[in-house]
C-alpha atoms as a PDB file:
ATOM      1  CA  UNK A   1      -4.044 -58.191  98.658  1.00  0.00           C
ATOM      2  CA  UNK A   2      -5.009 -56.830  95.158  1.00  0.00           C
ATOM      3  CA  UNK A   3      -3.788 -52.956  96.617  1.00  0.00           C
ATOM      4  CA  UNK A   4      -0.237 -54.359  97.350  1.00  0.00           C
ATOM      5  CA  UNK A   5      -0.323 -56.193  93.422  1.00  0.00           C
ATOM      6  CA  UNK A   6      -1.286 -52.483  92.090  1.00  0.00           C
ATOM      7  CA  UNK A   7       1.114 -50.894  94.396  1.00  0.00           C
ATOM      8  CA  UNK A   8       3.806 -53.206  93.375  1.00  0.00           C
ATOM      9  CA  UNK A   9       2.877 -52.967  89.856  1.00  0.00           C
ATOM     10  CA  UNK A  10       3.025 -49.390  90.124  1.00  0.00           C
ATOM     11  CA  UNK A  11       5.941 -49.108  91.890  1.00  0.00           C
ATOM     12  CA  UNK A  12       7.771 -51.427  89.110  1.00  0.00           C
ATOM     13  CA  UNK A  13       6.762 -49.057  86.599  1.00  0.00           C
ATOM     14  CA  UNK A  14       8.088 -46.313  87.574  1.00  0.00           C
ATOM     15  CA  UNK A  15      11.235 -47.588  88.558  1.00  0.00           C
ATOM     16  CA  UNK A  16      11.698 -49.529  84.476  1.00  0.00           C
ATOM     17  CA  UNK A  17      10.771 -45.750  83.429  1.00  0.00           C
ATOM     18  CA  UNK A  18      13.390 -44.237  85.934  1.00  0.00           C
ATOM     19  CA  UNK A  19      15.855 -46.967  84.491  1.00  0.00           C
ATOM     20  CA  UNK A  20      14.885 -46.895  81.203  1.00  0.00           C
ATOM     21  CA  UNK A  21      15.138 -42.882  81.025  1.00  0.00           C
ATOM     22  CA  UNK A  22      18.588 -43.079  82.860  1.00  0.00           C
ATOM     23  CA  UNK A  23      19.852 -45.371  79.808  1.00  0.00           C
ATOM     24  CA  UNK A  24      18.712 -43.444  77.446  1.00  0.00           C
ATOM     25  CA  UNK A  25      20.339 -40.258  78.422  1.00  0.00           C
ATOM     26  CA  UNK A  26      23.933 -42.042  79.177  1.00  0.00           C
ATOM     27  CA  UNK A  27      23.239 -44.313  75.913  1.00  0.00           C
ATOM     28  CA  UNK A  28      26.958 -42.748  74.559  1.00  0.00           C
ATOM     29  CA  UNK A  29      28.427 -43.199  77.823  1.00  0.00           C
ATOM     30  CA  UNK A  30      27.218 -46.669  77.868  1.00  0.00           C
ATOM     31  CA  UNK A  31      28.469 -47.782  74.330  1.00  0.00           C
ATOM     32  CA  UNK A  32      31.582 -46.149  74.819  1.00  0.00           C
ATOM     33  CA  UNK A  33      32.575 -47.798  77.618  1.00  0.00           C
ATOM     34  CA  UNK A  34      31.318 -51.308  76.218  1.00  0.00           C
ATOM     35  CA  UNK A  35      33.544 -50.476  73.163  1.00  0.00           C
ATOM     36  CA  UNK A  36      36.466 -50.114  75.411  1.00  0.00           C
ATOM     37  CA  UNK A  37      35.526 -53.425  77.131  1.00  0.00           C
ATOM     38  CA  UNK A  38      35.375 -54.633  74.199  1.00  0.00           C
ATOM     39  CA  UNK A  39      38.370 -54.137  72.553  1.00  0.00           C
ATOM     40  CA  UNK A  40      40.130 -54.733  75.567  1.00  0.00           C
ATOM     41  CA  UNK A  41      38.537 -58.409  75.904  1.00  0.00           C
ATOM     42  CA  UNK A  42      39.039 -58.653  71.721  1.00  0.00           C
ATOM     43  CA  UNK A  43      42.876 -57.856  72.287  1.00  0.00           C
ATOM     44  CA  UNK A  44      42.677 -60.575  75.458  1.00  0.00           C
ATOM     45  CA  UNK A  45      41.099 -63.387  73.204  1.00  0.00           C
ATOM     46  CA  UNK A  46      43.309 -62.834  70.384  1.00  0.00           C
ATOM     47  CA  UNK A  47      46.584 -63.076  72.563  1.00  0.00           C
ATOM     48  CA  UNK A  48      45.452 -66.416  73.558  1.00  0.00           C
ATOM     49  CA  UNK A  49      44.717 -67.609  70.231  1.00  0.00           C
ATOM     50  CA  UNK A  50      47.813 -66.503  69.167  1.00  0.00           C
ATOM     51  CA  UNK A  51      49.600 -68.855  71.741  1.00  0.00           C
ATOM     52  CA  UNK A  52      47.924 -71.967  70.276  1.00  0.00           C
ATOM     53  CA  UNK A  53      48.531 -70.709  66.785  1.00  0.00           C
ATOM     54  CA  UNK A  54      51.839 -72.594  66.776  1.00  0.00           C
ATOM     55  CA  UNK A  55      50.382 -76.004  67.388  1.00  0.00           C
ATOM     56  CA  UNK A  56      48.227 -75.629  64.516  1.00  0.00           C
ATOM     57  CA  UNK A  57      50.622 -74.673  61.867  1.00  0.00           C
ATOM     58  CA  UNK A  58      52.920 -77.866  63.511  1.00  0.00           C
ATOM     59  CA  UNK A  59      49.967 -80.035  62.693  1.00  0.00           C
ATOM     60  CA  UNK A  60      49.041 -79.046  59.504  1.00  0.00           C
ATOM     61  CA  UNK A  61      53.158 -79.075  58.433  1.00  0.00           C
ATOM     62  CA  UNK A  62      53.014 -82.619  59.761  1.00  0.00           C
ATOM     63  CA  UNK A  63      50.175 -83.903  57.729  1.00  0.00           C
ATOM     64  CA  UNK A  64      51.362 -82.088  54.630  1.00  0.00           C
ATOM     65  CA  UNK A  65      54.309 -83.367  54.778  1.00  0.00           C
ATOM     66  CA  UNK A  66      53.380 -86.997  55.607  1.00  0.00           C
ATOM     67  CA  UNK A  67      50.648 -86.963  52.458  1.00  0.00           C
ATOM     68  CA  UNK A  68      54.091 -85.509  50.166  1.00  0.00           C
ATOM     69  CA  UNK A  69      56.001 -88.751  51.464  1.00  0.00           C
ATOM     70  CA  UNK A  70      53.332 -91.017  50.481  1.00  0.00           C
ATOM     71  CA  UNK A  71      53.030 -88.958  46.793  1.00  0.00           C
ATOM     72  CA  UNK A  72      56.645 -89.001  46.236  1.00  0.00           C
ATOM     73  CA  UNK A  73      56.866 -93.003  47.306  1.00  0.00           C
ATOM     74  CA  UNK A  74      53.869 -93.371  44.910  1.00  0.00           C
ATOM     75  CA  UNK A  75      55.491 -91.668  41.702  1.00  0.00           C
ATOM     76  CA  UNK A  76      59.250 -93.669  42.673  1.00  0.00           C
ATOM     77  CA  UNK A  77      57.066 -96.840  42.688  1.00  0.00           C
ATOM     78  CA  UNK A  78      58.153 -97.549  46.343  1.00  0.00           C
ATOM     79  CA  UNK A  79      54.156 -97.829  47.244  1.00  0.00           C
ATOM     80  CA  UNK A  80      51.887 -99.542  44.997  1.00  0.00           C
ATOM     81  CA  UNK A  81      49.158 -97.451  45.145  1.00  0.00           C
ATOM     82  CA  UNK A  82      47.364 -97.154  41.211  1.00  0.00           C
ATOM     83  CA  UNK A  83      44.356 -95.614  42.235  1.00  0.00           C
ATOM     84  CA  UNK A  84      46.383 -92.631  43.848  1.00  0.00           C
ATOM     85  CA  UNK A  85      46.526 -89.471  41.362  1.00  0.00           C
ATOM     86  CA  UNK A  86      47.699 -86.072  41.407  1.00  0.00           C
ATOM     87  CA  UNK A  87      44.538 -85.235  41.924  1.00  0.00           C
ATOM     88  CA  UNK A  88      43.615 -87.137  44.840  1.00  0.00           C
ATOM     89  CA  UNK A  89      47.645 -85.725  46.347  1.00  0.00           C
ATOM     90  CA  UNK A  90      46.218 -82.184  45.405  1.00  0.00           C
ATOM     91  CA  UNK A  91      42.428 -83.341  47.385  1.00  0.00           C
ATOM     92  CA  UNK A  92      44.220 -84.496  50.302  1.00  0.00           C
ATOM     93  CA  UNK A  93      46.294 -81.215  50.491  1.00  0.00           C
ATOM     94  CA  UNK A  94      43.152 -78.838  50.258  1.00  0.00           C
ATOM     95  CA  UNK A  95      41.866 -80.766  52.683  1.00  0.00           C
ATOM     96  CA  UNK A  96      44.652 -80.355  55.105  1.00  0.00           C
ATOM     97  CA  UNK A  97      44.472 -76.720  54.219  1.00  0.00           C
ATOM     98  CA  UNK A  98      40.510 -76.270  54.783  1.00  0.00           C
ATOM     99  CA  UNK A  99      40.929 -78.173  57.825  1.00  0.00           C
ATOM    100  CA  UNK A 100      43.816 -76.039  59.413  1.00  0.00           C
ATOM    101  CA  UNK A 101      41.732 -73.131  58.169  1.00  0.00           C
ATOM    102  CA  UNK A 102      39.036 -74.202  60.449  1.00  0.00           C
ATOM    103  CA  UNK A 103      40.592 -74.425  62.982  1.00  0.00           C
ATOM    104  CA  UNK A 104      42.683 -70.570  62.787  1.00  0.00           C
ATOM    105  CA  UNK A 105      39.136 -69.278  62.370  1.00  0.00           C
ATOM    106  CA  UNK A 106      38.142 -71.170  65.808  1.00  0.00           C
ATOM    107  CA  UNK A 107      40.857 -69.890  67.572  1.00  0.00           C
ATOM    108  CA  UNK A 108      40.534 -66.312  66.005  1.00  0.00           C
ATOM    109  CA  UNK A 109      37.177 -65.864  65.508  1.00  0.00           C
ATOM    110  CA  UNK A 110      35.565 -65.024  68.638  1.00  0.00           C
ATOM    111  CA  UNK A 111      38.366 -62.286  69.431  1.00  0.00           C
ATOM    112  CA  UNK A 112      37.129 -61.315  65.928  1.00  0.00           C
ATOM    113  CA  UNK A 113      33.361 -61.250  66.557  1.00  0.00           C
ATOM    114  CA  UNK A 114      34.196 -59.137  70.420  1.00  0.00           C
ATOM    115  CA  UNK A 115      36.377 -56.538  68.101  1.00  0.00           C
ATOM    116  CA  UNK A 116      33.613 -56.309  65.867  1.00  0.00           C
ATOM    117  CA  UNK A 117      30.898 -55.800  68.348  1.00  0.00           C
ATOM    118  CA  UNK A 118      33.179 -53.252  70.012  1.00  0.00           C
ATOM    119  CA  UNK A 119      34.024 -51.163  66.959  1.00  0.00           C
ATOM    120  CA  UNK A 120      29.840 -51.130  66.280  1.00  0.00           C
ATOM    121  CA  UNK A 121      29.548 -50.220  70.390  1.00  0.00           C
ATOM    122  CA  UNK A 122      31.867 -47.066  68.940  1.00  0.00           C
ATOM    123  CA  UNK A 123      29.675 -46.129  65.716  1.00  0.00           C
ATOM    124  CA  UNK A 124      26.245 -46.545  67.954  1.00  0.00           C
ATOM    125  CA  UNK A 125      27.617 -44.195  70.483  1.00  0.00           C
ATOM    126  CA  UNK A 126      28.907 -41.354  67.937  1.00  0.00           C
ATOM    127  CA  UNK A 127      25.799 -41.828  65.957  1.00  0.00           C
ATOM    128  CA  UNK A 128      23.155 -40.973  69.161  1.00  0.00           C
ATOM    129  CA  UNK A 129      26.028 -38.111  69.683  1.00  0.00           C
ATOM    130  CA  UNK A 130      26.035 -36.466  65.968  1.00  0.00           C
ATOM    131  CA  UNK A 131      21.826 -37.055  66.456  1.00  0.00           C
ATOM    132  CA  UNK A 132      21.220 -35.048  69.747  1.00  0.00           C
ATOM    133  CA  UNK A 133      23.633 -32.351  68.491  1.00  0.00           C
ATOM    134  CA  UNK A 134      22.073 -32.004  65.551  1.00  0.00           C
ATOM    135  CA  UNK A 135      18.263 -31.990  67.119  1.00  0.00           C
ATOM    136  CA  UNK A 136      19.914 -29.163  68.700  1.00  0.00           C
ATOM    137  CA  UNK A 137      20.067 -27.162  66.305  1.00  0.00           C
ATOM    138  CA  UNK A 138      16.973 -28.607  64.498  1.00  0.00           C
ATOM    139  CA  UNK A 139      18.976 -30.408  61.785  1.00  0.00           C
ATOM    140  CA  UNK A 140      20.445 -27.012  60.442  1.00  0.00           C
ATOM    141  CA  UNK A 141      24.039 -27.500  59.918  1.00  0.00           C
ATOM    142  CA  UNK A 142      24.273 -23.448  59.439  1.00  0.00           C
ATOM    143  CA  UNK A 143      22.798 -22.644  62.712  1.00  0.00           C
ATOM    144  CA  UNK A 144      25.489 -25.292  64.438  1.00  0.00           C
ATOM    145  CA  UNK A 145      28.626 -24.015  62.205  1.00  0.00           C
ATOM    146  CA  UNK A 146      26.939 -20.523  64.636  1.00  0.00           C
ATOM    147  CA  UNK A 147      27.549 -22.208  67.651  1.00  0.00           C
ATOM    148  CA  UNK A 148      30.285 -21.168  70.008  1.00  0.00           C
ATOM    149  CA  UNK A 149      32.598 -23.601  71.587  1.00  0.00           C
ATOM    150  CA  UNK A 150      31.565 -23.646  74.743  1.00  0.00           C
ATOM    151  CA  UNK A 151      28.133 -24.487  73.492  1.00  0.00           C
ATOM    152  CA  UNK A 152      28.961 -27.352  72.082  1.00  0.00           C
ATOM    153  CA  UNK A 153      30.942 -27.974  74.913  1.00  0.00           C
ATOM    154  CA  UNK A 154      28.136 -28.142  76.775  1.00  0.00           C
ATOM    155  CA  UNK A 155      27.151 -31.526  75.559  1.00  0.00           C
ATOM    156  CA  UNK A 156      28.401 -34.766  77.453  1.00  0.00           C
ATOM    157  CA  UNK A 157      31.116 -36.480  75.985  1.00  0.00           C
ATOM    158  CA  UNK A 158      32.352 -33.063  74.122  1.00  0.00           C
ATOM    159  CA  UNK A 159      35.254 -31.489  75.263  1.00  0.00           C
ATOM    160  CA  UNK A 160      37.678 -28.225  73.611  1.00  0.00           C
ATOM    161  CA  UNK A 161      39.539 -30.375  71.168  1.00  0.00           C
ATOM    162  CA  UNK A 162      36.212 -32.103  69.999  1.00  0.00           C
ATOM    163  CA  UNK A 163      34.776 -28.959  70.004  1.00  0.00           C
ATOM    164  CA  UNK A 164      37.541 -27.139  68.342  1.00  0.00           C
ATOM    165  CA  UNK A 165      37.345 -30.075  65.476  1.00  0.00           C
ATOM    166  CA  UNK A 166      33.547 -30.071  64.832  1.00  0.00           C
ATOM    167  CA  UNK A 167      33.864 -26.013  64.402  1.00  0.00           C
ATOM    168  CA  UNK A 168      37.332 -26.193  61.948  1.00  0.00           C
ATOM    169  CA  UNK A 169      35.028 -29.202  60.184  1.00  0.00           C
ATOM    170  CA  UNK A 170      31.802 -26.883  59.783  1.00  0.00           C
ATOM    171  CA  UNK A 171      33.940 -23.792  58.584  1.00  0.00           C
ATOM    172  CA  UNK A 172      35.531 -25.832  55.839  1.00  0.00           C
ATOM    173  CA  UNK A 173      32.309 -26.701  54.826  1.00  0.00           C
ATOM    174  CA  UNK A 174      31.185 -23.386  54.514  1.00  0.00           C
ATOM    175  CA  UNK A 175      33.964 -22.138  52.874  1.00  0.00           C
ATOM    176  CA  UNK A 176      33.731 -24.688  50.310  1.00  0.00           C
ATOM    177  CA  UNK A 177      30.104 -23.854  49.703  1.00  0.00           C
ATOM    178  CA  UNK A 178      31.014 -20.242  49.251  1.00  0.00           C
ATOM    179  CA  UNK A 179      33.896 -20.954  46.883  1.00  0.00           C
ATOM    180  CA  UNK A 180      31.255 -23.423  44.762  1.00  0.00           C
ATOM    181  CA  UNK A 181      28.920 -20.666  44.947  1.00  0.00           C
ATOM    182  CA  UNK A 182      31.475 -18.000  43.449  1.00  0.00           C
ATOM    183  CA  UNK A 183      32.090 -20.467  40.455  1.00  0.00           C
ATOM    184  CA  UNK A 184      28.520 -19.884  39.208  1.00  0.00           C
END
């Protein structure tokens, strides 16, 4: 009985490590595709919002305009309400506003907090990328402006036109640091 716990135990180990390892290399992959998702879903959830958007702004119309009747009855004398000011007209209007504010940000926010995610999932991804290219080349941004295309082709994710842009980038820079050094 306590060989088949160690067996299991070290079976389960070695497949977290096999999984874990597997993440880590596709890590880009991975956060790419999540930022995809993620837009995708963002775009979804905002589309919906955007349906009930209408109902809100009818509501919030409709209470603005039924605390204006009351303040314009109020200052013709129609309504004998003394306590009523123009700053209690101006409270009840804020609060109209704050509340239709509220609810906007319910309907919006969670396509807003998805898109947000997503756009990090994006950053993460081209973060690990720009760090395993430049471990590469052990941090030296003159030995990867050396680098052919096709060996930074070689890398997952980067294709020609990547490739292509990463070179024109890193030949810029060194032409700028040639021209600064020239001015001395």
């Amino acid at each position: 009985m306590k060989a088949n716990l160690v067996a299991l135990k070290n079976t389960l180990s070695k497949s977290t490590g096999r999984v874990g390892l597997l993440l880590k290399k596709n890590s880009p992959e991975i956060l790419m595709v999540a930022g995809v998702a993620g837009i995708v879903t963002s775009t979804v959830l905002a589309c919906k919002a955007t349906l009930k958007v209408e109902s809100v702004l009818d509501n919030m119309e409709m209470q603005k305009n039924k605390i204006n009747t009351v303040w314009e009855k109020v200052k013709e004398g129609e309504i004998g309400l003394d306590d009523y000011s123009d700053l209690d007209h101006k409270k009840d209007l804020a609060i109209v506003y704050v509340q239709s504010s509220v609810e906007l940000i319910k309907l919006y926010g969670p396509a807003i907090l998805v898109g947000t995610a997503a756009i990090g999932c994006f950053i993460g991804s081209h973060k690990i990328m720009q760090r395993r290219i430049l471990a590469s080349v052990n941090n030296n941004l003159s030995s990867l402006g050396k680098q052919s295309l096709a060996q930074l082709m070689e890398f997952k994710g980067i294709g020609e036109a990547k490739a292509i842009t990463i070179a024109a980038a890193l030949e810029l820079g060194r032409r700028r640091k040639e021209e600064k050094e020239e001015r001395k």
